[in-house]
PDB file of N, CA and C in Angstrom:
ATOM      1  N   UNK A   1      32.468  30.793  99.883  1.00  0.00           N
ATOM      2  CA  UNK A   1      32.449  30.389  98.500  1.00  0.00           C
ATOM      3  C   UNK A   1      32.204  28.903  98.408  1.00  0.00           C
ATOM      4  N   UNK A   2      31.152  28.653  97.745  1.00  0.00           N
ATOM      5  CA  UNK A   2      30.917  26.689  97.285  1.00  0.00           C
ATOM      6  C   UNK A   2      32.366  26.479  96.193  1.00  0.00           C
ATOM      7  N   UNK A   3      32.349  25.405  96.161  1.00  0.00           N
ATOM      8  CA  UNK A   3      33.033  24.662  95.289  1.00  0.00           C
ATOM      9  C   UNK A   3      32.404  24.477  93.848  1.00  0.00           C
ATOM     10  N   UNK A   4      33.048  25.023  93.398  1.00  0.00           N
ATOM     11  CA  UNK A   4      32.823  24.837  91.972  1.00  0.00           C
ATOM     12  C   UNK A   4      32.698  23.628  91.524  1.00  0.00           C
ATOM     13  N   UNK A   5      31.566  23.506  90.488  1.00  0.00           N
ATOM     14  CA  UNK A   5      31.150  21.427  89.859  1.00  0.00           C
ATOM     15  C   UNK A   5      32.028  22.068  88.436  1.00  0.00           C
ATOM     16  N   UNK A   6      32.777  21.127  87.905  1.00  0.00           N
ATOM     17  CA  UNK A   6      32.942  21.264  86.240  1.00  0.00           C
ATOM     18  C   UNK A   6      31.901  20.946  85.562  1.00  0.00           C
ATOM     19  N   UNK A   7      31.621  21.623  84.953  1.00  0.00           N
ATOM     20  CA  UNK A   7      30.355  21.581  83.960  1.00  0.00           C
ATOM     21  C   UNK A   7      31.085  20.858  82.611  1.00  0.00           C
ATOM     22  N   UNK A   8      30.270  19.700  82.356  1.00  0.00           N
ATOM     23  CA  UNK A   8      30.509  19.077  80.915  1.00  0.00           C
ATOM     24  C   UNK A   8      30.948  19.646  79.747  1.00  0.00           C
ATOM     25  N   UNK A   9      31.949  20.170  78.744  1.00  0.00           N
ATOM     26  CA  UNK A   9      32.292  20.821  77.493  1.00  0.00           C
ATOM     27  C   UNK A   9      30.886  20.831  76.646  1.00  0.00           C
ATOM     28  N   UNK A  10      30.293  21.040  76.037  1.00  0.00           N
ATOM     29  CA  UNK A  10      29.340  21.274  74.879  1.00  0.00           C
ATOM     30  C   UNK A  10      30.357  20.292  73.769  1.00  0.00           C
ATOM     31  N   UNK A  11      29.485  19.254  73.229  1.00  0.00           N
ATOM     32  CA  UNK A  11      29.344  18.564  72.465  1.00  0.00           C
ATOM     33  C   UNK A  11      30.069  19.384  70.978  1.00  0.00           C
ATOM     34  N   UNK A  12      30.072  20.539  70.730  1.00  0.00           N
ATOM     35  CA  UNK A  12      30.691  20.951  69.739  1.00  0.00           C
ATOM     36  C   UNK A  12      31.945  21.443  69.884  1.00  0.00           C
ATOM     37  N   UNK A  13      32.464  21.243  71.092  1.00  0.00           N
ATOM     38  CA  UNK A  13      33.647  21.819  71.491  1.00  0.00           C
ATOM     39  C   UNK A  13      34.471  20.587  70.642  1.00  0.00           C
ATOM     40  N   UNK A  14      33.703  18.860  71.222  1.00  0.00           N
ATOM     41  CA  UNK A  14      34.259  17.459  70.761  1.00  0.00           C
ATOM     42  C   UNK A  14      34.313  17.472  69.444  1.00  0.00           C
ATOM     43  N   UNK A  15      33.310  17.861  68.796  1.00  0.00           N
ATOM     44  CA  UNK A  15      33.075  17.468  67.083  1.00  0.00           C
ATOM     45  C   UNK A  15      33.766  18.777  66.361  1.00  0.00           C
ATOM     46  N   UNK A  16      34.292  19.876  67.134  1.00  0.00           N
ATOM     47  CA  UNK A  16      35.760  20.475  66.580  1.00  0.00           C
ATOM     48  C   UNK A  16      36.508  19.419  66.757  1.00  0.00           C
ATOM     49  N   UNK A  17      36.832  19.111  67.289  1.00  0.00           N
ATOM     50  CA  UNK A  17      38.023  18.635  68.511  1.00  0.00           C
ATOM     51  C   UNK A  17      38.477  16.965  67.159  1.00  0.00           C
ATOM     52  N   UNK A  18      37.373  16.529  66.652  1.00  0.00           N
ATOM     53  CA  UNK A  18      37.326  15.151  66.069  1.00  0.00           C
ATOM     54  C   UNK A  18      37.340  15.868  64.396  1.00  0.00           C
ATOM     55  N   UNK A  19      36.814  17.052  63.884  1.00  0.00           N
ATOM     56  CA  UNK A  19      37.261  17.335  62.605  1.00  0.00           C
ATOM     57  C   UNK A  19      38.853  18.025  62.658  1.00  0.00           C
ATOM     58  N   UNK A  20      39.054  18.493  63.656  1.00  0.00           N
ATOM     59  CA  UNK A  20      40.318  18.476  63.869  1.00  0.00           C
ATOM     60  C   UNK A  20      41.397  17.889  63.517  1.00  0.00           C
ATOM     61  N   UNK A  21      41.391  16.783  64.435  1.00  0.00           N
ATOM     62  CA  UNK A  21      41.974  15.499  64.074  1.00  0.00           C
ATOM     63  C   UNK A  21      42.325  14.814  62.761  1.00  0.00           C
ATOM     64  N   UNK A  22      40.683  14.818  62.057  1.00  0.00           N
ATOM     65  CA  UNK A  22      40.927  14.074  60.910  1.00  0.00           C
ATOM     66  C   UNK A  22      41.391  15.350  59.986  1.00  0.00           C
ATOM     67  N   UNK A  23      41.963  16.591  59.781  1.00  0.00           N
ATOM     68  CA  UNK A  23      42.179  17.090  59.408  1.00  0.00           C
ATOM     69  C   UNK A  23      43.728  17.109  59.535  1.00  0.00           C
ATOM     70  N   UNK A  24      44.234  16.913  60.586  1.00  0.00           N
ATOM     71  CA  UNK A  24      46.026  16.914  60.610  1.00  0.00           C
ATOM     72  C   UNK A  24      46.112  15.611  59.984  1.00  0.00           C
ATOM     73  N   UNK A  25      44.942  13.867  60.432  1.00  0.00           N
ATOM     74  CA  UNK A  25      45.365  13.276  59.563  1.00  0.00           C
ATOM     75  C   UNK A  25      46.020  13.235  58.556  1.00  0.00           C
ATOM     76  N   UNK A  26      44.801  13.627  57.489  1.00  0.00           N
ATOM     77  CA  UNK A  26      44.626  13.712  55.992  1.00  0.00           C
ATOM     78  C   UNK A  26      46.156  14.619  55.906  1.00  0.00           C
ATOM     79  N   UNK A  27      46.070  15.654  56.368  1.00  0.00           N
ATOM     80  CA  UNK A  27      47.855  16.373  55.766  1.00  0.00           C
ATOM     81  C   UNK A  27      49.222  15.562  55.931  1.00  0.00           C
ATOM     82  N   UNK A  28      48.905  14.671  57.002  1.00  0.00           N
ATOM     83  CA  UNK A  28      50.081  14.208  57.154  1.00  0.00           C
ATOM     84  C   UNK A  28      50.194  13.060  56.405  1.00  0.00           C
ATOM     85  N   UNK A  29      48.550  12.462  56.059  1.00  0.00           N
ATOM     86  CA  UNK A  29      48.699  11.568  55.354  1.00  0.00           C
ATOM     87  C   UNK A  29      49.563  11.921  53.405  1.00  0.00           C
ATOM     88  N   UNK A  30      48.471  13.339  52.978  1.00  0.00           N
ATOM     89  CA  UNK A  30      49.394  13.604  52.215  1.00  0.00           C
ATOM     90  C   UNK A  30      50.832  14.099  51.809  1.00  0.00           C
ATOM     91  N   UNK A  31      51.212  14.244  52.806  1.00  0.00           N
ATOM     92  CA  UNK A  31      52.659  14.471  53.330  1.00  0.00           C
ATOM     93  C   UNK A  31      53.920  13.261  53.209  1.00  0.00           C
ATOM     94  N   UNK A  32      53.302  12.108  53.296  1.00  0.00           N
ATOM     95  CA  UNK A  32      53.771  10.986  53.002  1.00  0.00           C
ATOM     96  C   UNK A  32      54.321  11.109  51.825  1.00  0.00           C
ATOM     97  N   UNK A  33      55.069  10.080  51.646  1.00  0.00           N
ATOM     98  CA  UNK A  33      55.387   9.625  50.037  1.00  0.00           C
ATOM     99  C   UNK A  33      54.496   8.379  49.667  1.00  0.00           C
ATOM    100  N   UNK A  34      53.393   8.365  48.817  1.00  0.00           N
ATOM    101  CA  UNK A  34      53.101   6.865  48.423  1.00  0.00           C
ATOM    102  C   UNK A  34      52.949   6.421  46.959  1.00  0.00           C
ATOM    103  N   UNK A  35      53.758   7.359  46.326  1.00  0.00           N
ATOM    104  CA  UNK A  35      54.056   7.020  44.560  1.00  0.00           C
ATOM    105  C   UNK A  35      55.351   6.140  44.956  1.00  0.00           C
ATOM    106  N   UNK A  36      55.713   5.674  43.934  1.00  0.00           N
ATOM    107  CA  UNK A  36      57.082   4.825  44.251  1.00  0.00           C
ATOM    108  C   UNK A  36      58.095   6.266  43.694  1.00  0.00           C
ATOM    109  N   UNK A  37      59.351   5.992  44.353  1.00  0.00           N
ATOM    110  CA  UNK A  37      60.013   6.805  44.088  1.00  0.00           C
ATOM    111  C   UNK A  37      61.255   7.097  42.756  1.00  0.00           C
ATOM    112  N   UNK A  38      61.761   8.202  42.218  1.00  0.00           N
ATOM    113  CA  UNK A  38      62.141   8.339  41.208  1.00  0.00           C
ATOM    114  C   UNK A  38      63.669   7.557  41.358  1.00  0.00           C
ATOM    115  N   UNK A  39      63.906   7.056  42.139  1.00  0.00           N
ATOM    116  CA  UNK A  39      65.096   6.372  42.337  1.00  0.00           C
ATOM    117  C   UNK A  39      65.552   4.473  42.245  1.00  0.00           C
ATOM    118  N   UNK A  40      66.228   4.527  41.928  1.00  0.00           N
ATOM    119  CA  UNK A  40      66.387   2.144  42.154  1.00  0.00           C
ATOM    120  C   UNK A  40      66.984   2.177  43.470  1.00  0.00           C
ATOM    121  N   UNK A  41      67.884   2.831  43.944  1.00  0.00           N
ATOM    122  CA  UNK A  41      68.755   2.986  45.215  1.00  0.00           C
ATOM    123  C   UNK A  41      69.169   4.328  45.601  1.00  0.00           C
ATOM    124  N   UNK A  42      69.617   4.184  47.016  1.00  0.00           N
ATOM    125  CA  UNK A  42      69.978   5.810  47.799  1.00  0.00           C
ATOM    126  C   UNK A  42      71.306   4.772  48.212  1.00  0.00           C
ATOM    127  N   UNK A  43      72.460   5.591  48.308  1.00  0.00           N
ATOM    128  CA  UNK A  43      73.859   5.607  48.597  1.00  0.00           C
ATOM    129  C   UNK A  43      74.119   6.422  49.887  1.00  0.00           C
ATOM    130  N   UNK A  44      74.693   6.123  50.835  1.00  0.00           N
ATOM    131  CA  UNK A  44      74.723   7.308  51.976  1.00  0.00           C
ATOM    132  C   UNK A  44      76.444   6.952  51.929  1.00  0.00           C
ATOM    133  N   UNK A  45      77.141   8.317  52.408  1.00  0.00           N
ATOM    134  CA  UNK A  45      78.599   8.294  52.553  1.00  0.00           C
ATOM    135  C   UNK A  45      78.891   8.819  53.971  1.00  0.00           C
ATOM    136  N   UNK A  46      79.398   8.046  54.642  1.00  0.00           N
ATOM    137  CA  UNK A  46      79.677   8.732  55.834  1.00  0.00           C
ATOM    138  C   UNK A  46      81.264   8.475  56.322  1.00  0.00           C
ATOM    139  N   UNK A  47      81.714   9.989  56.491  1.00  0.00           N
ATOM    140  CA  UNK A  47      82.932  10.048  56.514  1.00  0.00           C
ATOM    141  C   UNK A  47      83.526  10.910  58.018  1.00  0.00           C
ATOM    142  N   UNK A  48      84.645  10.250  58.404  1.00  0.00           N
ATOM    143  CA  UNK A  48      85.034  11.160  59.626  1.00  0.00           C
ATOM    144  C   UNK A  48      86.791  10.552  59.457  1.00  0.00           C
ATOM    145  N   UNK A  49      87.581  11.442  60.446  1.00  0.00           N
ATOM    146  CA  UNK A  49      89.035  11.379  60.324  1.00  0.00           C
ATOM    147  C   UNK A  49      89.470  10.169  61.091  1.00  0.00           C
ATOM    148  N   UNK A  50      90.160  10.001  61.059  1.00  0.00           N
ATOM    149  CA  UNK A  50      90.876   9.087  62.104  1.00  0.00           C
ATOM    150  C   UNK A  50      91.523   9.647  63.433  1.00  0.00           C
ATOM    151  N   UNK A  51      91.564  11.030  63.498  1.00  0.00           N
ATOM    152  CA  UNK A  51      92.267  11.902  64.465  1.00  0.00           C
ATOM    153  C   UNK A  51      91.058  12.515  65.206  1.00  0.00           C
ATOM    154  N   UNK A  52      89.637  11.479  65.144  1.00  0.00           N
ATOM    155  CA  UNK A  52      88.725  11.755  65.909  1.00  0.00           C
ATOM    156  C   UNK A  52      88.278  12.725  67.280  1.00  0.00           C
ATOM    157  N   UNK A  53      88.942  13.495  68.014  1.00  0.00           N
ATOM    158  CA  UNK A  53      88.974  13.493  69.009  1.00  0.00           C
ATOM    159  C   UNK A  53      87.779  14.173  69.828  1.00  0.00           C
ATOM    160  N   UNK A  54      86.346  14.635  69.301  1.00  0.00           N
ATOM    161  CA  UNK A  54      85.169  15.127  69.545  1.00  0.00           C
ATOM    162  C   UNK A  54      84.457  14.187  69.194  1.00  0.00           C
ATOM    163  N   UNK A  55      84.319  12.327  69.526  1.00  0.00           N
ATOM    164  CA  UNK A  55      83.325  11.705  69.826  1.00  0.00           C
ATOM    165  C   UNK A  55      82.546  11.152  68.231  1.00  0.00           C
ATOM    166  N   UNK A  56      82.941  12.017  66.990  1.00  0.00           N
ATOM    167  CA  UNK A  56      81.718  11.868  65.725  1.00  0.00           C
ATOM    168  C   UNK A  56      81.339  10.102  65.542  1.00  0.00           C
ATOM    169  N   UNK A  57      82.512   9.228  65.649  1.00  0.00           N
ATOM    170  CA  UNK A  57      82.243   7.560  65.509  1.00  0.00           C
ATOM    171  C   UNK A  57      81.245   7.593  65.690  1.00  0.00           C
ATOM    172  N   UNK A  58      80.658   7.722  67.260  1.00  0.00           N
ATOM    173  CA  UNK A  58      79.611   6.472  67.908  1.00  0.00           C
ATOM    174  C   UNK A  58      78.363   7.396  67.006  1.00  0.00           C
ATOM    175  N   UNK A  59      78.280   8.467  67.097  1.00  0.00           N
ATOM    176  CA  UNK A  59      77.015   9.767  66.446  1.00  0.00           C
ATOM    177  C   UNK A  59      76.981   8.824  65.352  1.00  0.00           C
ATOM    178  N   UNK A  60      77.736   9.010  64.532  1.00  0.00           N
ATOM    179  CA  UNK A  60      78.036   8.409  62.930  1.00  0.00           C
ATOM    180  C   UNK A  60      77.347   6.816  63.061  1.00  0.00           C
ATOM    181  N   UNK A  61      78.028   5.880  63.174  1.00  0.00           N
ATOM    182  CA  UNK A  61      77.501   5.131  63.727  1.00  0.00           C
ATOM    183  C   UNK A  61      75.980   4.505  63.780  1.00  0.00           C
ATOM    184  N   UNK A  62      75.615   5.848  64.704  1.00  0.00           N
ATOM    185  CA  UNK A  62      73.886   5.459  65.272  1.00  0.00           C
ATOM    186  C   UNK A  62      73.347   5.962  63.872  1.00  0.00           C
ATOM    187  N   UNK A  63      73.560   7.154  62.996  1.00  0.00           N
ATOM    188  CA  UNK A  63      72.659   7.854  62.049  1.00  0.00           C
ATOM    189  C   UNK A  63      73.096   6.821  60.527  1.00  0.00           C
ATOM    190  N   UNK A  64      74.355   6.225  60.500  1.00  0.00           N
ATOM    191  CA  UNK A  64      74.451   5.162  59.647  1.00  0.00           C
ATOM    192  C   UNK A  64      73.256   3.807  60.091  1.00  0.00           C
ATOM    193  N   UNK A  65      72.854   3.420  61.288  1.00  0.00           N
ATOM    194  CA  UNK A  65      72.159   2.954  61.427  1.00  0.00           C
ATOM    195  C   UNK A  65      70.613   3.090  61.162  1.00  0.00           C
ATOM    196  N   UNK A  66      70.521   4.018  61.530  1.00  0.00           N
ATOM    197  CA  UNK A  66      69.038   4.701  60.955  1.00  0.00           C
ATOM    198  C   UNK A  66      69.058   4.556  59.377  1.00  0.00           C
ATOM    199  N   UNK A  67      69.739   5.075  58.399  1.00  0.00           N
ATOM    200  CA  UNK A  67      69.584   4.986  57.118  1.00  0.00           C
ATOM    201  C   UNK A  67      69.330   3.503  56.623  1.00  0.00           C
ATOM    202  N   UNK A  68      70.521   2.635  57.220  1.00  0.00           N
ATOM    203  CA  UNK A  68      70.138   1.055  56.764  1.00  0.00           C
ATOM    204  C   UNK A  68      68.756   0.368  56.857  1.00  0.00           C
ATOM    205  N   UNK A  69      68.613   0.796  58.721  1.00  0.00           N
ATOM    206  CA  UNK A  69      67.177  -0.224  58.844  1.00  0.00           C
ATOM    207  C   UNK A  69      66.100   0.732  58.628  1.00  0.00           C
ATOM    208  N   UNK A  70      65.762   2.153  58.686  1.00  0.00           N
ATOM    209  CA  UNK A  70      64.874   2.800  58.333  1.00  0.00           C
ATOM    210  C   UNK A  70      64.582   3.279  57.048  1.00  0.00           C
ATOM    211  N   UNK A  71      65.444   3.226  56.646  1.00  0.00           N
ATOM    212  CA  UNK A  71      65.551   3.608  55.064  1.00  0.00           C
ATOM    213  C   UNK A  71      65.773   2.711  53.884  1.00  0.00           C
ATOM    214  N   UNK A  72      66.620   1.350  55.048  1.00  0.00           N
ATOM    215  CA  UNK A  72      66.877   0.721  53.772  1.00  0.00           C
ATOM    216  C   UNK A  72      68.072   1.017  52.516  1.00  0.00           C
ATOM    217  N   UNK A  73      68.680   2.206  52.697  1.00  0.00           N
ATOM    218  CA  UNK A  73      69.678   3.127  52.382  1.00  0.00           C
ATOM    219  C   UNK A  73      71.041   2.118  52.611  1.00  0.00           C
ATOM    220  N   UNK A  74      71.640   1.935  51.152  1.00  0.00           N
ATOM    221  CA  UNK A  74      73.087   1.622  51.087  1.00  0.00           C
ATOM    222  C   UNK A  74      73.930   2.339  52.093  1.00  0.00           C
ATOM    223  N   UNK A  75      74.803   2.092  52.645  1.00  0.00           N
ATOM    224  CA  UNK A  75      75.743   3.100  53.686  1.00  0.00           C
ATOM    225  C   UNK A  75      76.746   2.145  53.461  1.00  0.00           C
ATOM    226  N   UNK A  76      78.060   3.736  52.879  1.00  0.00           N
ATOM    227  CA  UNK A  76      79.504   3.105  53.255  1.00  0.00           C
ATOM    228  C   UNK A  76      80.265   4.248  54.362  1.00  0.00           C
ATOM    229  N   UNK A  77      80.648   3.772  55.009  1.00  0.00           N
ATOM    230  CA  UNK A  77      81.621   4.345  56.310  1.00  0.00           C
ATOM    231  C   UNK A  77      83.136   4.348  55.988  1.00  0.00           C
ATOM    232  N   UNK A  78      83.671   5.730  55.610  1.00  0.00           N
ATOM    233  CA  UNK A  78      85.139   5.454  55.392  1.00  0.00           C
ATOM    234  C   UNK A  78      85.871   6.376  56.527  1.00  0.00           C
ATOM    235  N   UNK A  79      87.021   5.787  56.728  1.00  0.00           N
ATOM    236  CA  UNK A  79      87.638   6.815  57.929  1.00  0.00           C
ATOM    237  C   UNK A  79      89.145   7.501  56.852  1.00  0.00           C
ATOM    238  N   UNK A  80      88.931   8.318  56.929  1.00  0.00           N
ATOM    239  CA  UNK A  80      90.344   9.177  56.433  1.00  0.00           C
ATOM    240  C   UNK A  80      91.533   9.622  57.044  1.00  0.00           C
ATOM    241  N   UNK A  81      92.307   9.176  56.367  1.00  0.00           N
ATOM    242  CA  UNK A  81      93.805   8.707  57.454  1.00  0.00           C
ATOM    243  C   UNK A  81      93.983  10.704  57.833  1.00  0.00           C
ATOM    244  N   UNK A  82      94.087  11.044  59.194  1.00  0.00           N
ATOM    245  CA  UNK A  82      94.793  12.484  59.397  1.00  0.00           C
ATOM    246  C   UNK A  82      96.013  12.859  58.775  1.00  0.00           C
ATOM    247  N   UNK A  83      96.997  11.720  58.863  1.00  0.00           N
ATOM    248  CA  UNK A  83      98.337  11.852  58.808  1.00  0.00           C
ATOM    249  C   UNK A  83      98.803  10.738  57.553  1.00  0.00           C
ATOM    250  N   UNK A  84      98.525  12.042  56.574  1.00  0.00           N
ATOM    251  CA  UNK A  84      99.162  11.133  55.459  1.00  0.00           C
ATOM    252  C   UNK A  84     100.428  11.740  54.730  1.00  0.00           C
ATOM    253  N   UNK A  85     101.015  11.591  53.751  1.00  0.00           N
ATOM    254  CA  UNK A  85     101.600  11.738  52.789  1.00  0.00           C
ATOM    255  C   UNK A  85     101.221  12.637  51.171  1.00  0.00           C
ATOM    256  N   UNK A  86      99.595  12.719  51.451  1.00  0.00           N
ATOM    257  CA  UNK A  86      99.188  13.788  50.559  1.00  0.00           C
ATOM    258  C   UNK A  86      98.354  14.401  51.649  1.00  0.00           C
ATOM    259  N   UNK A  87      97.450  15.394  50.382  1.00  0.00           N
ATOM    260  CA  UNK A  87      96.774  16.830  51.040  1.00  0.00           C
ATOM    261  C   UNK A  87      95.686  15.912  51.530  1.00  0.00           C
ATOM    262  N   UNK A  88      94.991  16.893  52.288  1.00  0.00           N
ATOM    263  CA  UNK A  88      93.625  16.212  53.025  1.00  0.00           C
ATOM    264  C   UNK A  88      92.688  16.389  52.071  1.00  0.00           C
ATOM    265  N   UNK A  89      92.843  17.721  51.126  1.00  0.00           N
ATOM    266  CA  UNK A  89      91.989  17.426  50.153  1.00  0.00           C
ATOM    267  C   UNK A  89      92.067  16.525  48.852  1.00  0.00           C
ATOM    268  N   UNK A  90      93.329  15.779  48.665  1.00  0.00           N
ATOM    269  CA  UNK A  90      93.399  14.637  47.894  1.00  0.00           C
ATOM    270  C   UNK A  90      93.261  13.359  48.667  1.00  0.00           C
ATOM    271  N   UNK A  91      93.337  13.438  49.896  1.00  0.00           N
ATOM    272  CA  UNK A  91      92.553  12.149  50.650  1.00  0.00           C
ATOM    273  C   UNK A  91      90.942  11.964  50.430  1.00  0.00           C
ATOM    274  N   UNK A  92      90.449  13.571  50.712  1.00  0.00           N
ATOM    275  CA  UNK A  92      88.924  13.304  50.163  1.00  0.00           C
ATOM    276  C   UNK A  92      88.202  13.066  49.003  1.00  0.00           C
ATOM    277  N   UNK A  93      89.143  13.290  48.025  1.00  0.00           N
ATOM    278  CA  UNK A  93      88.558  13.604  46.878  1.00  0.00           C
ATOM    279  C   UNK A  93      88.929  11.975  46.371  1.00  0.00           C
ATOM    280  N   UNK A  94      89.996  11.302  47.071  1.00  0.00           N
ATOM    281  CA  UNK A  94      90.336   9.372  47.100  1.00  0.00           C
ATOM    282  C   UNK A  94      88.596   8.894  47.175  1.00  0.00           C
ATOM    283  N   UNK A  95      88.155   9.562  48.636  1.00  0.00           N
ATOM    284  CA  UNK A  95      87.158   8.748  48.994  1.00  0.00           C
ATOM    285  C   UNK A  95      86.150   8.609  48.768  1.00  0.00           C
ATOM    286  N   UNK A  96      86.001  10.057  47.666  1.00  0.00           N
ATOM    287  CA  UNK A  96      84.431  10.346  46.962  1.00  0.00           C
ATOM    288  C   UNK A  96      84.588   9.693  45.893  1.00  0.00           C
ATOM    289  N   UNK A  97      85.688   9.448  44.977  1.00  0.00           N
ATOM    290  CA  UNK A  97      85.712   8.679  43.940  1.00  0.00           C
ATOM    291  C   UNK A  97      85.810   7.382  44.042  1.00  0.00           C
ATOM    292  N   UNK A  98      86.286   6.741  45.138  1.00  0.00           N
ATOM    293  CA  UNK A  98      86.093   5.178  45.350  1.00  0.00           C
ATOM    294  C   UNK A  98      84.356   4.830  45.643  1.00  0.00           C
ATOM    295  N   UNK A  99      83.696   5.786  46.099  1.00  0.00           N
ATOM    296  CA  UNK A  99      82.423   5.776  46.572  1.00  0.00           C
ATOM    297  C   UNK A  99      81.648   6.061  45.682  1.00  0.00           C
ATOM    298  N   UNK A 100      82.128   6.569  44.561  1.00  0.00           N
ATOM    299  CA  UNK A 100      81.199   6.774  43.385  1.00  0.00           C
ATOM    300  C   UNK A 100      81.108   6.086  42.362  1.00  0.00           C
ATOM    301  N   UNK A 101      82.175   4.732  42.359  1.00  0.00           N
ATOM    302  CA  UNK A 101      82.924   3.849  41.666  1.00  0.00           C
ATOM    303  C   UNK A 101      81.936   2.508  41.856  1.00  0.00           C
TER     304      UNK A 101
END
C-alpha cells in the first residue's frame, strides 16, 4: 500500500466554512443587548448564615465580584446571625427590608 497524499478541501468546503461563521456572528451579535436598558440601576443581595459550614463565603464572594466589575451591579453582602433571639424567618425578612430601604 503507498501512502496516502491529503488532497486539498475544495474551495467550497472554505466559503461554507466563512458563511458559517459570519452567520453565528450576526446571532450572537443580535443576541447582545445594544438598546440601553429599561433600568437606572441593578441591586444584587447576597446573603449567607454565619453558621457557614459548606464553604458559600469565598463562592459568594467571587460571584459578588463578577456583578460589581462585570456588571457594574450594586452588591450588598449581609451575613445572618444563626443564633439569634428571633425566627430565622424574621432575621430574613430584617435583611430584605433593610436592603430594600
Amino acid at each position: 500500500m503507498g501512502s496516502a497524499t491529503r488532497q486539498p478541501r475544495p474551495r467550497i468546503y472554505q466559503e461554507d466554512f466563512e458563511a458559517a461563521t459570519r452567520q453565528i456572528d450576526e446571532a450572537i451579535q443580535q443576541g447582545l443587548p445594544n438598546a440601553a436598558p429599561d433600568y437606572d440601576t441593578v441591586a444584587v443581595l447576597m446573603i449567607h448564615w454565619s453558621n457557614d459550614n459548606i464553604g458559600v463565603q469565598p463562592l459568594e464572594e467571587a460571584l459578588a465580584g463578577v456583578f460589581r466589575t462585570s456588571y457594574h451591579f450594586h452588591v450588598e453582602t449581609h451575613v445572618i446571625q444563626a443564633y439569634a433571639n428571633t425566627s430565622a424567618e424574621q432575621r430574613l425578612q430584617q435583611c430584605l427590608l433593610t436592603f430594600s430601604m
